[in-house]
Protein backbone atom coordinates (compact mmCIF):
# COMPACT_ATOMS: atom_id res chain seq x y z
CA UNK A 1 23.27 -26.53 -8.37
CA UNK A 2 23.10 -24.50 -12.41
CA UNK A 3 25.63 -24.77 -14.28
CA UNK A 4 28.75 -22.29 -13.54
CA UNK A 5 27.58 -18.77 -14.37
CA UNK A 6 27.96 -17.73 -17.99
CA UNK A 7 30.41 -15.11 -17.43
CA UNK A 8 31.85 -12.64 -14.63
CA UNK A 9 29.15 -10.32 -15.46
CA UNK A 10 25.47 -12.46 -15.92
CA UNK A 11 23.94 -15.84 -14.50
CA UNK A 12 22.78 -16.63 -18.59
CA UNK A 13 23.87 -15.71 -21.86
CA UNK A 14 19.99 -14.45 -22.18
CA UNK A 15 20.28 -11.46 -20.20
CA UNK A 16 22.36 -9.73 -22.76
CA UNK A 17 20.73 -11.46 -26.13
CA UNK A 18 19.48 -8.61 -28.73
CA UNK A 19 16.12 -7.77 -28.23
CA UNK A 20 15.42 -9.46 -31.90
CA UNK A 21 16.76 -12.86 -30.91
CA UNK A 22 14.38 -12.32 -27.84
CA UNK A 23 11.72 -12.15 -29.62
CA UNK A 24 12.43 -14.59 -31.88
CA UNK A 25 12.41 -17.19 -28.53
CA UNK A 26 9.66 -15.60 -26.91
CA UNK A 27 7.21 -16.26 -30.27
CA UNK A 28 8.38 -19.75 -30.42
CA UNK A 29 7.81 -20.22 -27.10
CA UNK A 30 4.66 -18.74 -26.83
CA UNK A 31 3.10 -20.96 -29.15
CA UNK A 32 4.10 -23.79 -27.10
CA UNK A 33 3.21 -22.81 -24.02
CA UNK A 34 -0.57 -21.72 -25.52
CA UNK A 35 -0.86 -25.11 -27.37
CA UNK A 36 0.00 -26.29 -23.85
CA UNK A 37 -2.81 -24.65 -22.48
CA UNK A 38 -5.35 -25.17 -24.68
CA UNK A 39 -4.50 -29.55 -23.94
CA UNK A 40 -3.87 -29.28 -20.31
CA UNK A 41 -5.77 -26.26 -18.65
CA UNK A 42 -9.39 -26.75 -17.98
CA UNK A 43 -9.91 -22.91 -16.97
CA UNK A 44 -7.70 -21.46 -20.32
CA UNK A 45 -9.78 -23.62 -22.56
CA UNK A 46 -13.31 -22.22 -21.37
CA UNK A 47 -11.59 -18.73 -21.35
CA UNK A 48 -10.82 -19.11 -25.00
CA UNK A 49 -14.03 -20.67 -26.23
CA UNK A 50 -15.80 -17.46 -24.47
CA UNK A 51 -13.72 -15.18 -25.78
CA UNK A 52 -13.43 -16.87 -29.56
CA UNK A 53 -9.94 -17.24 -28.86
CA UNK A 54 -8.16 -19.97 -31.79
CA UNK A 55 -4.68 -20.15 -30.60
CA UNK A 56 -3.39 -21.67 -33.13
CA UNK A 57 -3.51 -18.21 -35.06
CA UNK A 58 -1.53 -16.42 -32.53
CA UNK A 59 2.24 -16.78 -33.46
CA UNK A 60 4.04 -13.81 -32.06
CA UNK A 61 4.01 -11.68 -28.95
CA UNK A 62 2.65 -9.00 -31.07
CA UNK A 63 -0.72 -11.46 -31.18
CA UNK A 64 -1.11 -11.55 -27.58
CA UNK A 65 -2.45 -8.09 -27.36
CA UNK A 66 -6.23 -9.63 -28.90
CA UNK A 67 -6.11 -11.76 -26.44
CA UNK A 68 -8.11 -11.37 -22.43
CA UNK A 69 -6.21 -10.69 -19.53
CA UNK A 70 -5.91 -12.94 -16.84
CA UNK A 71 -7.19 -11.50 -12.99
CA UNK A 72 -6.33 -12.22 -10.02
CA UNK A 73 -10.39 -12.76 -8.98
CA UNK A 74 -10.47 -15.22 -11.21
CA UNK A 75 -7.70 -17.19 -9.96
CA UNK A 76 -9.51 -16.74 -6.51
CA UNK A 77 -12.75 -18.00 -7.67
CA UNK A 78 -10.99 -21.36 -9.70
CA UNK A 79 -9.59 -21.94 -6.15
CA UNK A 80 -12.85 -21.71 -4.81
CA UNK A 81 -14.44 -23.46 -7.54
CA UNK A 82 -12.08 -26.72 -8.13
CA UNK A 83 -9.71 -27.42 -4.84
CA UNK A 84 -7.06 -27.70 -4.04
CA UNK A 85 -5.50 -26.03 -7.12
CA UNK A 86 -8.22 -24.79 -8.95
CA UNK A 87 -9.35 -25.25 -12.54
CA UNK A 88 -5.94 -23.52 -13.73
CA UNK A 89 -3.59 -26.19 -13.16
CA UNK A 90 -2.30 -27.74 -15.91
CA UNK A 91 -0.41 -30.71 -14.80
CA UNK A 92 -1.43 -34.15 -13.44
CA UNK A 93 -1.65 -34.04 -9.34
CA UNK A 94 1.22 -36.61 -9.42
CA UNK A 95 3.48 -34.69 -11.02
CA UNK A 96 3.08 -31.81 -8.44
CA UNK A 97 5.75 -32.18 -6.18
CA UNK A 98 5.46 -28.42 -4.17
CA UNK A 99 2.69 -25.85 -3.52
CA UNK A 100 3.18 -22.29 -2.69
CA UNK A 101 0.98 -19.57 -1.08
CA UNK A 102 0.93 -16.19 -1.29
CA UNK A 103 1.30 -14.20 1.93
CA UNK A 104 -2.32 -13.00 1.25
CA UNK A 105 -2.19 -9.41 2.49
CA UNK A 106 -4.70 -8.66 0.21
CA UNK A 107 -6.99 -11.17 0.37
CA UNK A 108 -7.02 -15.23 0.52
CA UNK A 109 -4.29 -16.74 -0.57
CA UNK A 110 -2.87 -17.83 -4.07
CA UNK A 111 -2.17 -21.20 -3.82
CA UNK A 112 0.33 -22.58 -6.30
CA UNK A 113 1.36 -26.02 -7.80
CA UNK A 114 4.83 -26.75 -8.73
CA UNK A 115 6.29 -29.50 -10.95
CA UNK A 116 9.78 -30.43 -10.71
CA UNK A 117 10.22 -28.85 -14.34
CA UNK A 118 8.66 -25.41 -12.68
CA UNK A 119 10.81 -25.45 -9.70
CA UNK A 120 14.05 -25.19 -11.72
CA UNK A 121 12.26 -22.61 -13.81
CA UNK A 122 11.87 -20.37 -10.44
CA UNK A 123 15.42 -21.35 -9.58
CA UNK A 124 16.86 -20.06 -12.97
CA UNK A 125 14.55 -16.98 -12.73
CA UNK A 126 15.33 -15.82 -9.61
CA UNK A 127 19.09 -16.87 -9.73
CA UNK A 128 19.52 -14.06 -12.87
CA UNK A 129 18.05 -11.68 -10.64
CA UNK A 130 19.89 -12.33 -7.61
CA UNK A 131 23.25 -12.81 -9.48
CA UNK A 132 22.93 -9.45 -10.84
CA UNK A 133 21.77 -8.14 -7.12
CA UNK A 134 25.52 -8.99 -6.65
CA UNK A 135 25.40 -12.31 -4.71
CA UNK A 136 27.28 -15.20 -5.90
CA UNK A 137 28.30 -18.77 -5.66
CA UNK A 138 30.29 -19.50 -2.49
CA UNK A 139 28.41 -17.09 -0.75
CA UNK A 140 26.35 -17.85 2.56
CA UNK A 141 23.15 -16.24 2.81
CA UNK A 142 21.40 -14.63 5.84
CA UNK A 143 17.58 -15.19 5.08
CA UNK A 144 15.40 -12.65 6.21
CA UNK A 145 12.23 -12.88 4.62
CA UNK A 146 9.74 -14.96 6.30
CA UNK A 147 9.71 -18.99 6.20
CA UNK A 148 6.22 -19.55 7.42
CA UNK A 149 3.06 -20.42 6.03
CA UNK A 150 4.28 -21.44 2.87
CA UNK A 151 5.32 -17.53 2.07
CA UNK A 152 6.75 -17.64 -1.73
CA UNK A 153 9.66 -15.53 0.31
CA UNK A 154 10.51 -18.78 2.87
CA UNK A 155 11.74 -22.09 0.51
CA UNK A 156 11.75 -20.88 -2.67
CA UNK A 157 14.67 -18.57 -1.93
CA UNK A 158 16.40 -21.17 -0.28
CA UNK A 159 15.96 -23.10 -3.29
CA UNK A 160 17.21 -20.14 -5.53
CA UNK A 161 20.43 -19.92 -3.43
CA UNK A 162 21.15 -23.99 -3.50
CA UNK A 163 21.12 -23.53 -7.12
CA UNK A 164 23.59 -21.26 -7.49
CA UNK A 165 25.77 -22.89 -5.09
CA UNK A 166 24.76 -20.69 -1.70
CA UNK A 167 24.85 -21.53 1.20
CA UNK A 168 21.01 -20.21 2.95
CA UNK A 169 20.84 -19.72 6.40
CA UNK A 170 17.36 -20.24 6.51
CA UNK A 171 16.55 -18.24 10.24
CA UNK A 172 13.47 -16.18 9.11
CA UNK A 173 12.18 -12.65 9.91
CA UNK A 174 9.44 -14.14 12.15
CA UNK A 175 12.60 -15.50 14.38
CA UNK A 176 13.00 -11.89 15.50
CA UNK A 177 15.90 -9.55 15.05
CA UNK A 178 17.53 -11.22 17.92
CA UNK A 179 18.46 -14.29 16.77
CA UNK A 180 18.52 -13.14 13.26
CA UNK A 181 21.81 -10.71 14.40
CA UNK A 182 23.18 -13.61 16.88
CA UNK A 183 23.64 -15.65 13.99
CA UNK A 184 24.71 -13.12 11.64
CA UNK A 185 27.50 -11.86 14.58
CA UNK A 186 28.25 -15.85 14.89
CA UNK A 187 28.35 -17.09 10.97
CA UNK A 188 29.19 -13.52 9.28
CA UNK A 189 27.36 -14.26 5.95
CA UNK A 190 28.22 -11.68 3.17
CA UNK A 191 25.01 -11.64 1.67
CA UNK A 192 21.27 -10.64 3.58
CA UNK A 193 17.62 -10.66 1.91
CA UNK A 194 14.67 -8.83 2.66
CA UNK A 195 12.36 -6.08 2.77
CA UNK A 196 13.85 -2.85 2.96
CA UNK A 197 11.96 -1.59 6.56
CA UNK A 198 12.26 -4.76 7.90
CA UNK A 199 16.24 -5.34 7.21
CA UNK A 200 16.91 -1.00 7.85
CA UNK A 201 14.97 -2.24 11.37
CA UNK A 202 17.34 -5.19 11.70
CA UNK A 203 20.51 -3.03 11.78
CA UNK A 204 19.10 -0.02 13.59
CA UNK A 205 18.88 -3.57 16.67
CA UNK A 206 22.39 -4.09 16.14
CA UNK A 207 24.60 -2.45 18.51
CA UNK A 208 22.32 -3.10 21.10
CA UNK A 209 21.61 -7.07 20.76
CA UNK A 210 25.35 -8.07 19.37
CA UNK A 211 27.37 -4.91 20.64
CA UNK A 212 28.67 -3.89 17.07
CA UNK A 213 27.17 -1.93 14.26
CA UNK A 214 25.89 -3.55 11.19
CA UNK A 215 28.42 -2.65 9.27
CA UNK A 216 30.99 -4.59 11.16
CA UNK A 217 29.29 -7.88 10.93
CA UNK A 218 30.53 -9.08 7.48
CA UNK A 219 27.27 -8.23 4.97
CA UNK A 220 28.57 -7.63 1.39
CA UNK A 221 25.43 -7.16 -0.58
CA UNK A 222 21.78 -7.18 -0.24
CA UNK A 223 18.94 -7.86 -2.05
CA UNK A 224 16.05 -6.35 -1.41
CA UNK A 225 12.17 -7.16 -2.46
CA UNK A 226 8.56 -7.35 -1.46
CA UNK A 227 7.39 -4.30 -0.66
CA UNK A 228 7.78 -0.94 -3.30
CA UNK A 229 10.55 1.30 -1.99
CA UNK A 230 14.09 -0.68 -2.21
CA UNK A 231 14.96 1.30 -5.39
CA UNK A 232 14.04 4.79 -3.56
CA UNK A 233 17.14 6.58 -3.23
CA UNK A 234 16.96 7.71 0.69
CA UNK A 235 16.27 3.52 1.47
CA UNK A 236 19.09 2.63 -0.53
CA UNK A 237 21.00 5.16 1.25
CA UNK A 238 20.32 3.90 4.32
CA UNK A 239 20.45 0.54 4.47
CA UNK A 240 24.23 0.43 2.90
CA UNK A 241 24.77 3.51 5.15
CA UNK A 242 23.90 1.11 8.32
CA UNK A 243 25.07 -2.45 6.94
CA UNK A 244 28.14 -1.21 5.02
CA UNK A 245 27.21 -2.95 1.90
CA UNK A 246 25.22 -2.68 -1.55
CA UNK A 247 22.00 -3.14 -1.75
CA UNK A 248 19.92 -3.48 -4.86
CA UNK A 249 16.32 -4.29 -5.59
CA UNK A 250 14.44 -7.38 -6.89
CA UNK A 251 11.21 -8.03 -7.75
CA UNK A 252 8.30 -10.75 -8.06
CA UNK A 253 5.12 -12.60 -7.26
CA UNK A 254 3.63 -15.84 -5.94
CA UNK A 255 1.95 -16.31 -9.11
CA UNK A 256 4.66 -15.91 -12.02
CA UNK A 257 7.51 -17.14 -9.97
CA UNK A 258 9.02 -15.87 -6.98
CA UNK A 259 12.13 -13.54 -8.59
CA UNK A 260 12.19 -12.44 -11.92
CA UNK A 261 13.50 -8.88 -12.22
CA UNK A 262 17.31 -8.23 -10.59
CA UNK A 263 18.93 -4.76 -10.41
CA UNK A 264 22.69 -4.66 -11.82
CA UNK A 265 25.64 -2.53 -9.92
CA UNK A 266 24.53 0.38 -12.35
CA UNK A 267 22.02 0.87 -9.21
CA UNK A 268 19.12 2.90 -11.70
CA UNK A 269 16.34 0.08 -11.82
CA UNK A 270 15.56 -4.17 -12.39
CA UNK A 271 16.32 -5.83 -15.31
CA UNK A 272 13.79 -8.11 -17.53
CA UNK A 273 16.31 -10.96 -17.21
CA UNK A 274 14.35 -13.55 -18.86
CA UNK A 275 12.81 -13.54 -22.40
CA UNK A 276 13.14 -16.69 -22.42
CA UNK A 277 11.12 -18.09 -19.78
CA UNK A 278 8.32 -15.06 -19.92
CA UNK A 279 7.25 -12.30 -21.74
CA UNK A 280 6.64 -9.14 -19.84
CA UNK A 281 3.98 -6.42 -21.37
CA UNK A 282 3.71 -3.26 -20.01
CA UNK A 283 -0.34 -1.83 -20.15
CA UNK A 284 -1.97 1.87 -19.42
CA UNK A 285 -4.13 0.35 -16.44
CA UNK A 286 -6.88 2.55 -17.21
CA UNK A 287 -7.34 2.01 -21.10
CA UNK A 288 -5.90 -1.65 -21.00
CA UNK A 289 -3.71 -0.29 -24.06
CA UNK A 290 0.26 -1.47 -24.70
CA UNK A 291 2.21 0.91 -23.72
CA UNK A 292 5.92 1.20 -25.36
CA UNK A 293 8.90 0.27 -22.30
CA UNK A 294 10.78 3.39 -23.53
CA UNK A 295 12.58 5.27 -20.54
CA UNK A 296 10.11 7.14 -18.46
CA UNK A 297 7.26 5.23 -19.34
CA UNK A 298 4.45 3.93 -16.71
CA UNK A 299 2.17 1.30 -16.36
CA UNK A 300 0.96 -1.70 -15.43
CA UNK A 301 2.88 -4.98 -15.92
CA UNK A 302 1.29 -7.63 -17.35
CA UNK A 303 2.91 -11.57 -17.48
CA UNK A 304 2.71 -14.65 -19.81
CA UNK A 305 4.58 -17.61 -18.47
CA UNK A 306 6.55 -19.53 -21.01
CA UNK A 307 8.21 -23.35 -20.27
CA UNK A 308 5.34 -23.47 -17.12
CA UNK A 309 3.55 -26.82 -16.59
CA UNK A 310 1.29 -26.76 -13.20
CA UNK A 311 -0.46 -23.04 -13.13
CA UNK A 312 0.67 -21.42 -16.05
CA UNK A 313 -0.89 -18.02 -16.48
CA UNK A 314 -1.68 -16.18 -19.63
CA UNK A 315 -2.02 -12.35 -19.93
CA UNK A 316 -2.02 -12.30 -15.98
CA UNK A 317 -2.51 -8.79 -14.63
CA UNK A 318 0.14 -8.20 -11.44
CA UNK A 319 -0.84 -4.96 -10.65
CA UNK A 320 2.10 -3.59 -9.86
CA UNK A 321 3.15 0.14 -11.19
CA UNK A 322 6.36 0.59 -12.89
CA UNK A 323 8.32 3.49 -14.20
CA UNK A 324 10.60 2.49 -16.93
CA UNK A 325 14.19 3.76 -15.89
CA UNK A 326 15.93 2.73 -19.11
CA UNK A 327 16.70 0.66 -22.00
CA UNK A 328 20.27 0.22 -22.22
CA UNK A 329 22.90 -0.42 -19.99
CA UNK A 330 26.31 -0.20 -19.02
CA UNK A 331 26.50 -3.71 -17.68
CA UNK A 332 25.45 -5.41 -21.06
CA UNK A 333 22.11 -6.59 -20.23
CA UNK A 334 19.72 -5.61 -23.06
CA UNK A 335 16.43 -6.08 -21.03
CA UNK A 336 15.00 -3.13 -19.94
CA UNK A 337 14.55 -1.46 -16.70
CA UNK A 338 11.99 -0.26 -14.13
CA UNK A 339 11.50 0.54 -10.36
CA UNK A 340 8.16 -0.47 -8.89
CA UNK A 341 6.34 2.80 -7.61
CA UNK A 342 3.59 1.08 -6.38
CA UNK A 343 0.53 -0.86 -7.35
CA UNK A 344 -2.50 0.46 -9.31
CA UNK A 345 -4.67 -0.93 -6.36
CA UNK A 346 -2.95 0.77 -3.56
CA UNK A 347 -2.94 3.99 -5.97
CA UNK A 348 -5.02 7.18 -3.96
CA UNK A 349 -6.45 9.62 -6.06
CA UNK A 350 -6.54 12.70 -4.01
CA UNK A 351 -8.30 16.11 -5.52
CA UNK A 352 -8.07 14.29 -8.77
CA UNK A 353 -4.29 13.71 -8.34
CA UNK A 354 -2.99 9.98 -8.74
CA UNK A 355 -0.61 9.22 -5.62
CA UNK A 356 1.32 6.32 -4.65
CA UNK A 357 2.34 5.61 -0.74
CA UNK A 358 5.84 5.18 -1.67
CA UNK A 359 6.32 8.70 -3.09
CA UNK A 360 5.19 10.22 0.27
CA UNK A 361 7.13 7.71 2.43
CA UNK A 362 10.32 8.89 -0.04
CA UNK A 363 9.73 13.00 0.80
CA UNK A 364 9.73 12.04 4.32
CA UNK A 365 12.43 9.75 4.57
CA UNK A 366 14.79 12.60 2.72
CA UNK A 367 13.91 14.82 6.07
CA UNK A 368 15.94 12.33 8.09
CA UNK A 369 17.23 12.57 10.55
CA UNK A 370 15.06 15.12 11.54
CA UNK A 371 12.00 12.23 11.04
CA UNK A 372 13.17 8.40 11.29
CA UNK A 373 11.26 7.96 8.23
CA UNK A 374 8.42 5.63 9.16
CA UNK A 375 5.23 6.99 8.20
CA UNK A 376 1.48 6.09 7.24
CA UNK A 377 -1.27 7.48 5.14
CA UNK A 378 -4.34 7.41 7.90
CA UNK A 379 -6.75 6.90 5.14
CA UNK A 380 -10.04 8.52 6.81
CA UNK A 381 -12.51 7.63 3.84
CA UNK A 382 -13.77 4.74 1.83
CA UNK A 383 -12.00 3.46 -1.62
CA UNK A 384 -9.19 5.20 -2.85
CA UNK A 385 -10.80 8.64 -3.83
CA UNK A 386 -10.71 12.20 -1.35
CA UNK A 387 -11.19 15.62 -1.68
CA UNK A 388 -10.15 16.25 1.82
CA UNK A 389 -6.44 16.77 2.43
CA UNK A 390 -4.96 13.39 3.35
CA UNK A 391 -3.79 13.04 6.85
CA UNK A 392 -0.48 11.43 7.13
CA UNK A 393 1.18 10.35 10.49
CA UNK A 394 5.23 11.15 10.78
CA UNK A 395 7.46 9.89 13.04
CA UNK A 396 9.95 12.46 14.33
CA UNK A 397 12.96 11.69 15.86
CA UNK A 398 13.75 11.91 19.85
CA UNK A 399 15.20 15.46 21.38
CA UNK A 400 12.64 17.94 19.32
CA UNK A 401 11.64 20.38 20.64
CA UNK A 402 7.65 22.29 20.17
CA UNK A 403 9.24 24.71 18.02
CA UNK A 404 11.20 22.66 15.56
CA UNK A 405 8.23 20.00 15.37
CA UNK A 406 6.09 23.04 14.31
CA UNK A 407 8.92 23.56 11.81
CA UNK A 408 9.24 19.74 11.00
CA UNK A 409 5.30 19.30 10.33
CA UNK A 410 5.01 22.44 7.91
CA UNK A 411 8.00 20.97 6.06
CA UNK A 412 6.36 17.56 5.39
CA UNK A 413 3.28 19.66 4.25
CA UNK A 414 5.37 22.19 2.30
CA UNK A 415 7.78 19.42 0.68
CA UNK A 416 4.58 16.68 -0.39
CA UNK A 417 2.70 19.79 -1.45
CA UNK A 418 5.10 20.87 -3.99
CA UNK A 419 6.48 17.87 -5.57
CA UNK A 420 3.03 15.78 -5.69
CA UNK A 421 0.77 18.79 -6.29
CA UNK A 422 -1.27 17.03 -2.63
CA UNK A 423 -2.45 19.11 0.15
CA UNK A 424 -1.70 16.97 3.40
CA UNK A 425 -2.44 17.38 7.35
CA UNK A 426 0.68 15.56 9.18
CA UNK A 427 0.52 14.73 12.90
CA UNK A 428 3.85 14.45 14.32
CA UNK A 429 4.26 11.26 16.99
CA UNK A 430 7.66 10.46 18.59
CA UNK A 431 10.14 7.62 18.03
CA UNK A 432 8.60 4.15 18.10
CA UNK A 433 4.67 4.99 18.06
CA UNK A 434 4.44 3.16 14.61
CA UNK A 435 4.39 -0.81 14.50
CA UNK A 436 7.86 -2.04 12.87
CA UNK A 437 7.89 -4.39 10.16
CA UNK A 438 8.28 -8.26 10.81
CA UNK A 439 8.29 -10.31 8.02
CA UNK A 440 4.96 -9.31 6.24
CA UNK A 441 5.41 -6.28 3.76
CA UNK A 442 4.83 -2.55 5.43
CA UNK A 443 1.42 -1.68 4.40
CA UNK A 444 1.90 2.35 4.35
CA UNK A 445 -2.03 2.91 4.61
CA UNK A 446 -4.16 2.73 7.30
CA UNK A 447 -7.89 2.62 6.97
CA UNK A 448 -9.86 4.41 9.60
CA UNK A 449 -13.26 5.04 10.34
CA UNK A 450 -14.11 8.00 8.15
């Protein structure tokens, strides 16, 4: 177990540094970690010599921004190239003592080594972010994000929680929500983690597997993660609604570390809790240009790992689409703030109009309970392009009748139509039709034969 926390309010003193003793850690740091690099890492050395990279001439974060960007491809093909690890990792095979995987819903997996050194880093990381989620030391822990196949969700979040003195009950969401609620009736934890559908799923089952609502079973906070949409005000909503307790987002990736951005009780977007032990850039995904993380900003976020000895990634694109939500805070941490609205990959451009899944699935979820809120884009063409109206499948809820599913279905049209500027065809299918989440994320697109 860390350390006690620093105070009542944050895990580390870092969260609420200024932003110029940030950066004066991150530039130290950086060089460090890219002198590191060019000794250890096979794959960052030929990277620089192609790309007439001298690192010793980059000494600040500022620097970084001549540098190349790090894909995920390319990870893929060193894996390919150099088993088991690939041509990445940075530290002898010895002193690998754990390897992740990621749960490869988008292609193979990323596998992961892990020195001792970069297991406490992911323990520090994610213990900021789940300390501000609102769980804390004493605490038991009901685990519902898959432990199987080596999912960055499974052991590495029981390894978060030992470290900050929690007690994980490490059950699974592949256990099913029956035993999942039998032991959460039996050993009332106060805290639950999770995706949002799957854990909104899990207490929709409770009154008929343990006979009580969720909110009577003891859950004080939750933290929520791995799929966009925790942050989105009708989830939120509903899952405290149902459980009787907070529920804030997190957010992170096999291939940084497995938490590094925690939502505070301010409930308005994650922190960047760790300057420290990353640096966090925020990039227009179709120029590749910085983009400033003032409030209402978008882009693409874009990670360099500092104090990382076994895969340590430079410039490494995530993909994922943020909106920043702030800069300031009423809690005291001085890291900004974002909500994840998607990723650029999953992005559909429809009549020339960028759209992300979880902005839909939000407009429908508001029309509860007149739909349950489960719904899918049935993606009827190749890519992410159309200049048909997209087809989306809602689930209404039981006891409508013709008439007000006529009325239902033109409101879903009317309501996506007007705030996303998207012309959409909805098909209306009762309770139940669409497959519930287990533990992998809710993919909200569907690809059909077009």
């Amino acid at each position: 177990m860390a350390s006690a926390p620093f105070s009542a309010h944050y895990w580390s003193a870092v969260e609420a540094i200024s932003p110029k003793d940030a950066r004066a850690v991150q530039n130290e740091r950086l060089q460090e970690q890219l002198a590191y690099l060019a000794a250890h890492s096979a794959f960052y050395r030929t990277k620089f010599a192609e790309h007439g990279v001298d690192v010793t001439k980059v000494r600040t974060v500022e620097d970084l921004a001549d540098l190349p960007f790090t894909e995920k491809q390319e990870l893929r093909d060193s894996l390919v190239a150099a088993p088991p690890l690939g041509n990445h990792v940075a530290a002898d095979h010895a002193d690998i003592v754990q390897i992740q995987a990621s749960s490869g819903t988008t292609g193979s997996p990323s596998y992961v080594g892990l020195t001792r050194s970069d297991i406490d880093v992911w323990c520090e990381l994610g213990a900021r972010a789940l300390y501000a989620n609102g769980f804390r030391p004493g605490d038991r822990l009901l685990h519902g994000f898959g432990m199987s196949k080596g999912f960055v969700g499974g052991i590495p979040v029981v390894q978060m929680a030992q470290y900050m003195g929690i007690v994980d009950i490490p059950i699974g969401a592949e256990a099913g929500a029956d035993r999942l609620l039998r032991v959460q009736a039996d050993q009332r934890p106060s805290a639950l983690i999770g995706t949002p559908n799957f854990l909104a799923h899990l207490a929709e089952q409770a009154p008929s597997i343990v006979g009580l609502p969720a909110h009577e079973l003891g859950v004080r906070a939750i933290s929520v993660g791995g799929e966009p949409g925790g942050g989105l005000p009708a989830v939120r909503n509903k899952l405290e609604t149902l459980w009787g307790a907070t529920s804030r987002e997190m957010l992170g990736g096999t291939d940084i570390a497995c938490i590094y951005w925690g939502e505070c009780e301010a409930g308005d977007g994650m922190h960047f809790l760790s300057p420290d032990l990353m640096i966090a850039e925020l990039i227009d995904p179709d120029t590749d240009e910085l983009i400033e993380p003032v409030e209402g900003a978008q882009g693409e976020l874009v990670y360099t790992a500092l104090r990382r000895q076994a895969s340590p990634l430079l410039r490494f694109r995530t993909r994922d689409h943020v909106v920043v939500t702030g800069t300031d805070c009423a809690c005291g941490r001085t890291g900004y703030k974002v909500r994840c609205i998607g990723r650029t990959d999953d992005m559909l451009i429809v009549r020339g109009i960028n759209l992300f899944p979880s902005a839909v699935k939000q407009l429908v979820s508001e029309l509860a309970p007149a739909t349950t809120g489960e719904m899918r884009i049935r993606a009827d063409f190749e890519g992410h392009s159309t200049q048909r109206p997209l087809p989306l499948v809602v689930e209404h809820a039981d006891g409508l009748t013709a008439e007000q599913q006529s009325e239902l279905r033109t409101a879903i049209e009317q309501r996506v139509r007007s705030a996303l500027n998207v012309k959409t065809v909805v098909d209306l299918v009762p309770d139940g039709t669409l497959k519930r989440p287990d533990h992998v994320k809710v993919v909200l697109i569907e690809r059909v034969n077009s």
